[in-house]
PDB file of N, CA and C in Angstrom:
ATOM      1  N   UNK A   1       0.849  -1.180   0.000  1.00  0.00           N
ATOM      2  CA  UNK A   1       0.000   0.000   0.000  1.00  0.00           C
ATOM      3  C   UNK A   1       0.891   1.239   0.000  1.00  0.00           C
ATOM      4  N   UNK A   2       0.872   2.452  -0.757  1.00  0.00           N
ATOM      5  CA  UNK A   2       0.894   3.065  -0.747  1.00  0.00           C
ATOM      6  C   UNK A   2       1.165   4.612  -0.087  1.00  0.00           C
ATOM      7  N   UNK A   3       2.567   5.024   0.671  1.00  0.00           N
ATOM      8  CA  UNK A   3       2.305   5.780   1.298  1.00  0.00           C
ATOM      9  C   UNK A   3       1.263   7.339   1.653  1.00  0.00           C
ATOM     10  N   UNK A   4       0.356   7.534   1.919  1.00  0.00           N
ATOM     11  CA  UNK A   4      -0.640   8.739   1.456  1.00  0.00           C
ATOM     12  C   UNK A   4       0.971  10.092   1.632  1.00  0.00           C
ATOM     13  N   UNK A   5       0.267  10.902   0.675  1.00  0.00           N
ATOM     14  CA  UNK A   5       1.251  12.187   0.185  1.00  0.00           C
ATOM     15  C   UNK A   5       1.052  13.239   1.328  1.00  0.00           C
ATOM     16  N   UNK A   6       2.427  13.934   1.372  1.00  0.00           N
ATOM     17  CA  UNK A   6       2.320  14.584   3.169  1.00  0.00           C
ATOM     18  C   UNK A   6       1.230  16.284   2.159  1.00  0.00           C
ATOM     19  N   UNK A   7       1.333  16.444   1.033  1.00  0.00           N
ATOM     20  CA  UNK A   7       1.075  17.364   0.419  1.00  0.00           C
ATOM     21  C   UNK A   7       0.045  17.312  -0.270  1.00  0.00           C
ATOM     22  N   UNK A   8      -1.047  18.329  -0.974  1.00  0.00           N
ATOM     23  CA  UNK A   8      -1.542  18.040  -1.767  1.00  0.00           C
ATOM     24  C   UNK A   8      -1.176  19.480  -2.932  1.00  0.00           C
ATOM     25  N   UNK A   9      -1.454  19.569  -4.411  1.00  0.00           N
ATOM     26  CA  UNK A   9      -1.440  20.791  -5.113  1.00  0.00           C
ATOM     27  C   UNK A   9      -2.757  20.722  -5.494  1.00  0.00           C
ATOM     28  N   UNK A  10      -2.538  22.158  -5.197  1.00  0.00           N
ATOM     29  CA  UNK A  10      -4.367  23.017  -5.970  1.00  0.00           C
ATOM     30  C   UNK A  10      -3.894  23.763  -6.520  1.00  0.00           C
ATOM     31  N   UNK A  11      -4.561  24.332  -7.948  1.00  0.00           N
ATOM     32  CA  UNK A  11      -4.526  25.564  -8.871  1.00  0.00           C
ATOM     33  C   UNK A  11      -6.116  25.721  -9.478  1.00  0.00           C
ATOM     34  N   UNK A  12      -6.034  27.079  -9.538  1.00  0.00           N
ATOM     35  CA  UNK A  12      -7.438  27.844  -9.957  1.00  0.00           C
ATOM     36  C   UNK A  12      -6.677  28.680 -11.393  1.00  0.00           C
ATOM     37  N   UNK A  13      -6.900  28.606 -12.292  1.00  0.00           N
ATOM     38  CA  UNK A  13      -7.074  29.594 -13.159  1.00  0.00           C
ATOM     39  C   UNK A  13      -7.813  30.484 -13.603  1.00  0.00           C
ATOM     40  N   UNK A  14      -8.088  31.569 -13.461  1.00  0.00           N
ATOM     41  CA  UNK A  14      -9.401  32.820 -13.829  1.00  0.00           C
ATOM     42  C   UNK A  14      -8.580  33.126 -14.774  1.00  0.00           C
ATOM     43  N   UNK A  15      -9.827  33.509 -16.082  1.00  0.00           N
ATOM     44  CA  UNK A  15      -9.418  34.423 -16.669  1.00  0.00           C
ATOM     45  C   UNK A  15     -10.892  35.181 -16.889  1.00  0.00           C
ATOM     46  N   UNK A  16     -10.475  36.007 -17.989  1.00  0.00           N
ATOM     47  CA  UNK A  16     -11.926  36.841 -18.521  1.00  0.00           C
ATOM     48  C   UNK A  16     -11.887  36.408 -20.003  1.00  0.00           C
ATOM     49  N   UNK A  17     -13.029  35.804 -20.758  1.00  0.00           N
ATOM     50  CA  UNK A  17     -12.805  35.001 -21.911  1.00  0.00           C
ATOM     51  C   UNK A  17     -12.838  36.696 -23.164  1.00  0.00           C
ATOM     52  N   UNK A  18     -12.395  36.156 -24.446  1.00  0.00           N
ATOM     53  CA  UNK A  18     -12.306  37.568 -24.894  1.00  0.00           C
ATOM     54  C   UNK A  18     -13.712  37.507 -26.094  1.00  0.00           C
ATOM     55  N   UNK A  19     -14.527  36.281 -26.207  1.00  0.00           N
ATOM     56  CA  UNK A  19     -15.498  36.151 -26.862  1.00  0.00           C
ATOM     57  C   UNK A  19     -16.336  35.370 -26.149  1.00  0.00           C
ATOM     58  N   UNK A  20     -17.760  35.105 -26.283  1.00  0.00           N
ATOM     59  CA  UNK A  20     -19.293  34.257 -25.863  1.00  0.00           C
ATOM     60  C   UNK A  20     -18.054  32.638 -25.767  1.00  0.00           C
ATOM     61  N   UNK A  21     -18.732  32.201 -24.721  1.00  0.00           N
ATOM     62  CA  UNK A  21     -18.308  30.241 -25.016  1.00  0.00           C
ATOM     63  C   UNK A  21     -18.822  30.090 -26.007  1.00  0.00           C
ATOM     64  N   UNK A  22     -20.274  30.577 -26.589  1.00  0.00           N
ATOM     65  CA  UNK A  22     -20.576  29.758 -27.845  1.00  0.00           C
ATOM     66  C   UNK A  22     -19.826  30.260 -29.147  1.00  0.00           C
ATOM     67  N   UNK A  23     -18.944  31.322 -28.825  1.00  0.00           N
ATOM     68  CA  UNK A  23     -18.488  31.464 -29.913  1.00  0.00           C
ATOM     69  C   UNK A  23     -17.489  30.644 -31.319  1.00  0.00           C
ATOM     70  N   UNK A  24     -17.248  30.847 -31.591  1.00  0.00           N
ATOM     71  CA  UNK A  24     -16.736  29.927 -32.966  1.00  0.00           C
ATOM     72  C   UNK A  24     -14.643  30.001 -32.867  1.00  0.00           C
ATOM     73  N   UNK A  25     -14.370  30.827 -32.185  1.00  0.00           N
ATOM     74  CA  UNK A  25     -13.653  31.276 -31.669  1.00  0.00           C
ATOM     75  C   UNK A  25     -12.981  30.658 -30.627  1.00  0.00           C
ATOM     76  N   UNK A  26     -14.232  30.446 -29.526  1.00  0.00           N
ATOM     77  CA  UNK A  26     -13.407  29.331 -28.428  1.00  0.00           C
ATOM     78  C   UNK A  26     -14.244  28.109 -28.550  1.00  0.00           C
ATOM     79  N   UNK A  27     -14.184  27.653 -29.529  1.00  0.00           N
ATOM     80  CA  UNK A  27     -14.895  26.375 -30.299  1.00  0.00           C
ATOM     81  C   UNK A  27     -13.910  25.148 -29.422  1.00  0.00           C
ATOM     82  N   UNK A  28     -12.801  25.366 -30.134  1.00  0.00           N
ATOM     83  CA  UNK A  28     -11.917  23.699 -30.107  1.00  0.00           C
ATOM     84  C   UNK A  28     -11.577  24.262 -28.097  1.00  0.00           C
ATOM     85  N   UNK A  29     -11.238  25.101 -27.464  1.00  0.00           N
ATOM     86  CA  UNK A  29     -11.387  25.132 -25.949  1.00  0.00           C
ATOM     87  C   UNK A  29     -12.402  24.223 -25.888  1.00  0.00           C
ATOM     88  N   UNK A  30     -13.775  25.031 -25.922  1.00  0.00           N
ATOM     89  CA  UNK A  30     -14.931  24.090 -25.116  1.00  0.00           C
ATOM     90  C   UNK A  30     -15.151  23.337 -25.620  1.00  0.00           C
ATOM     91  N   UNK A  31     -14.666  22.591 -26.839  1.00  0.00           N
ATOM     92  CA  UNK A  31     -14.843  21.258 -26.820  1.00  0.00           C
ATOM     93  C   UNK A  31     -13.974  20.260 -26.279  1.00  0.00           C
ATOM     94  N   UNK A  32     -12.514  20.970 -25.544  1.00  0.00           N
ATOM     95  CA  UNK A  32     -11.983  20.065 -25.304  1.00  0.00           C
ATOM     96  C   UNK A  32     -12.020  19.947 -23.564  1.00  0.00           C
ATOM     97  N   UNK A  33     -12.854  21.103 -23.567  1.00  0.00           N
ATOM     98  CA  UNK A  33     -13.595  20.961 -21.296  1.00  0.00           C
ATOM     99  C   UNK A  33     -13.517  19.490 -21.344  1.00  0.00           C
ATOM    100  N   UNK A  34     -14.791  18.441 -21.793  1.00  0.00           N
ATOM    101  CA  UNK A  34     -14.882  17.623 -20.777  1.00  0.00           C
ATOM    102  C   UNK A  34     -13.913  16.249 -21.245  1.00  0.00           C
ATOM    103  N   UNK A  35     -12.999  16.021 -22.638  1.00  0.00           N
ATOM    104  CA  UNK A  35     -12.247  15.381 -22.594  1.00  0.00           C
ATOM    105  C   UNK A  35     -10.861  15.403 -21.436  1.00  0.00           C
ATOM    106  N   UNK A  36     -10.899  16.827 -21.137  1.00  0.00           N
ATOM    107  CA  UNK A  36      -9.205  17.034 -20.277  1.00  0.00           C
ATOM    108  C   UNK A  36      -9.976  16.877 -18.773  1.00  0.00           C
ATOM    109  N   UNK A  37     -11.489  16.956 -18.697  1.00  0.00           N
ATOM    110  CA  UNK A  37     -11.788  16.955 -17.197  1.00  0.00           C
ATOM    111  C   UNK A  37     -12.060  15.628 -16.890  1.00  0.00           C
ATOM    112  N   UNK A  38     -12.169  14.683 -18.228  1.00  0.00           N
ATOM    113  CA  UNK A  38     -12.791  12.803 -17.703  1.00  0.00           C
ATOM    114  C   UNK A  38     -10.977  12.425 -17.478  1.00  0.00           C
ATOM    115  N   UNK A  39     -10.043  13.324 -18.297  1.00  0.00           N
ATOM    116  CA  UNK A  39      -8.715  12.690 -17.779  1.00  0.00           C
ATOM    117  C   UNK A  39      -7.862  12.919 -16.589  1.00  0.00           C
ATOM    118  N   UNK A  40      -8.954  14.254 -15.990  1.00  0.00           N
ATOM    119  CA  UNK A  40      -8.474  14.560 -14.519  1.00  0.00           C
ATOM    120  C   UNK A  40      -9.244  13.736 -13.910  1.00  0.00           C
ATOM    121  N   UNK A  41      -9.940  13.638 -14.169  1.00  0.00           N
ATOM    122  CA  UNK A  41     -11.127  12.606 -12.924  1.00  0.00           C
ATOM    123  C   UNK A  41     -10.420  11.082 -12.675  1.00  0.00           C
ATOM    124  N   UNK A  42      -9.671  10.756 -13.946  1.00  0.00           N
ATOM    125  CA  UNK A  42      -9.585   9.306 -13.759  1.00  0.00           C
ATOM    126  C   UNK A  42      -7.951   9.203 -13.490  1.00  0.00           C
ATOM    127  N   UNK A  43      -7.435  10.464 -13.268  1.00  0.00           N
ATOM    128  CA  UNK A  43      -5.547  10.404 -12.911  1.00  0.00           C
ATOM    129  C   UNK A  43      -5.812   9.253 -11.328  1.00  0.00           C
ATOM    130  N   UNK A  44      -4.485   9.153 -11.684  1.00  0.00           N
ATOM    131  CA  UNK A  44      -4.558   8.320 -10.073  1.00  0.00           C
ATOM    132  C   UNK A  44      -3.977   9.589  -9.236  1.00  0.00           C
ATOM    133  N   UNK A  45      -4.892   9.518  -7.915  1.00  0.00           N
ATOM    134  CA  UNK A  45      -4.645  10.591  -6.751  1.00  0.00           C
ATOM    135  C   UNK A  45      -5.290  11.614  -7.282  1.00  0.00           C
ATOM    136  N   UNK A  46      -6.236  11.857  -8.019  1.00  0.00           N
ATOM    137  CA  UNK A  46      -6.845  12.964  -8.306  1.00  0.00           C
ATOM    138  C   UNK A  46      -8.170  12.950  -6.904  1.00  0.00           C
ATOM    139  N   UNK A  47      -8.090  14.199  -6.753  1.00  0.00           N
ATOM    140  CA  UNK A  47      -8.703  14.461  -5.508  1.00  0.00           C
ATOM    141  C   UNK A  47     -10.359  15.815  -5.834  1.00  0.00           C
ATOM    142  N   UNK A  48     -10.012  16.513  -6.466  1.00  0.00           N
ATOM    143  CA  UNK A  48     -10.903  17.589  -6.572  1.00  0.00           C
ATOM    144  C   UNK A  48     -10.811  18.277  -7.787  1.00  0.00           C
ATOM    145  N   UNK A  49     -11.526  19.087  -8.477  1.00  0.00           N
ATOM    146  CA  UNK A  49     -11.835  19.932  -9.328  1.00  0.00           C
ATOM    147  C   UNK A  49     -13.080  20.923  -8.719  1.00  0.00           C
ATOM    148  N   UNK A  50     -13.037  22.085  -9.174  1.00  0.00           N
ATOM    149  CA  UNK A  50     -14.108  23.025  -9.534  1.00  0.00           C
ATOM    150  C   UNK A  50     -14.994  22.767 -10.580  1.00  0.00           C
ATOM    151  N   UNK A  51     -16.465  22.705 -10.045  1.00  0.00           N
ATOM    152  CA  UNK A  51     -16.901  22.629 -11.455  1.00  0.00           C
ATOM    153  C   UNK A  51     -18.705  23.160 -10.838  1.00  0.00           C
ATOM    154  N   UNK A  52     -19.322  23.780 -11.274  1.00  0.00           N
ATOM    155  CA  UNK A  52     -20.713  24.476 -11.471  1.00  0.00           C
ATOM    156  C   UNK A  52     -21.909  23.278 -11.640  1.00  0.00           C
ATOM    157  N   UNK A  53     -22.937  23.229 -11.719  1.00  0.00           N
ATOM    158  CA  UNK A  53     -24.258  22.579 -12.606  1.00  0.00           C
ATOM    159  C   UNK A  53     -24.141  22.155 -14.023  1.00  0.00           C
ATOM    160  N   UNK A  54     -22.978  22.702 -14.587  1.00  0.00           N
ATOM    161  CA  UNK A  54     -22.834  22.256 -16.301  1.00  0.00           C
ATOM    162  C   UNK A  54     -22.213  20.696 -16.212  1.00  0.00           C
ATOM    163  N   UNK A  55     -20.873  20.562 -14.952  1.00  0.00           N
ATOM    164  CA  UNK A  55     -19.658  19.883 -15.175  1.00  0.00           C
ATOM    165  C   UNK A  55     -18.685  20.313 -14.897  1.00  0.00           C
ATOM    166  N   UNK A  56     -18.389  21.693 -15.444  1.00  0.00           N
ATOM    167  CA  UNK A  56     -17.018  21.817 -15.666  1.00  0.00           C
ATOM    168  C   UNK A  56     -17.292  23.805 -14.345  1.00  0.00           C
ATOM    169  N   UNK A  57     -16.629  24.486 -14.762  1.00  0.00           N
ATOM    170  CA  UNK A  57     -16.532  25.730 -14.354  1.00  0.00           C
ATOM    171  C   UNK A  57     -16.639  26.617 -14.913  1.00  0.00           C
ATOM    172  N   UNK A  58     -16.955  26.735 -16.197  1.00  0.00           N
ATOM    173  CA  UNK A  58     -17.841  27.598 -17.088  1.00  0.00           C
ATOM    174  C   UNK A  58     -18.723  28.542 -16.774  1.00  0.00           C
ATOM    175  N   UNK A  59     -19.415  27.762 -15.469  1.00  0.00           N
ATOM    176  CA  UNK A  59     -20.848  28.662 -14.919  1.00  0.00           C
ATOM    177  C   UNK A  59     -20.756  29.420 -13.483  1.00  0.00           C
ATOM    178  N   UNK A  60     -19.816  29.353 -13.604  1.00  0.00           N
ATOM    179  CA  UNK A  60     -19.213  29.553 -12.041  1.00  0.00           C
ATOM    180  C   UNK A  60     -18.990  31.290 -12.076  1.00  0.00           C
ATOM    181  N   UNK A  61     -19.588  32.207 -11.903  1.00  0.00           N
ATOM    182  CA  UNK A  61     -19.284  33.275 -11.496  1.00  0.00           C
ATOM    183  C   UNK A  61     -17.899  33.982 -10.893  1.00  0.00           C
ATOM    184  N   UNK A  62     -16.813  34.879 -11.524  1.00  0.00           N
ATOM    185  CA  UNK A  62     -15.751  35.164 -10.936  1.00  0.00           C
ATOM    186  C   UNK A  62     -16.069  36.494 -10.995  1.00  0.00           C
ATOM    187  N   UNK A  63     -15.569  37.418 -10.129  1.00  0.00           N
ATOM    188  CA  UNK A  63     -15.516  39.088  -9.788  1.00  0.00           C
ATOM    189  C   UNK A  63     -16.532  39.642 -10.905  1.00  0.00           C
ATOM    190  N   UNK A  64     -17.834  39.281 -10.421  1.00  0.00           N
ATOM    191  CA  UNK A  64     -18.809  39.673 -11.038  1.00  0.00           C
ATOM    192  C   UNK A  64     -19.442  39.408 -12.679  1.00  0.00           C
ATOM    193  N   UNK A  65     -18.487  38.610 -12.996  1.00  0.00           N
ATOM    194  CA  UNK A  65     -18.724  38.059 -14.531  1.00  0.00           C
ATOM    195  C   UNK A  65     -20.230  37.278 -14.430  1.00  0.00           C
ATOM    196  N   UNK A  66     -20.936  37.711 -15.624  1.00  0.00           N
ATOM    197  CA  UNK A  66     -21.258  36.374 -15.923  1.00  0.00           C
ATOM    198  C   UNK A  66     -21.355  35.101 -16.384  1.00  0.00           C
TER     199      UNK A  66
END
């Protein structure tokens, strides 16, 4: 078994997007949300993500955005 890790890492990235998600623009991004989030989910020792009512963090409100 496995020693458990004396540490864990967290990172948040914000940004402010520079077009709509639906745009055509950040097309290949949001299509690639929930492929890179089923490969965080299934890392070994993966522990947490952020993620809203959609899945992912898309819907998640930052410094007043919508």
């Amino acid at each position: 078994m496995p020693t458990p890790a004396a540490h864990e890492l967290a990172q948040v990235n914000i940004a402010r997007l520079k077009a709509p998600l639906e745009s055509p623009q950040l097309k290949d991004f949001v299509d690639g949300l929930d492929p890179v989030d089923a490969d965080a989910d299934a890392a070994d020792g993966f522990v947490w993500r952020l993620q809203g009512d959609c899945g992912n963090a898309t819907d998640v409100p930052v410094l007043g955005d919508d």
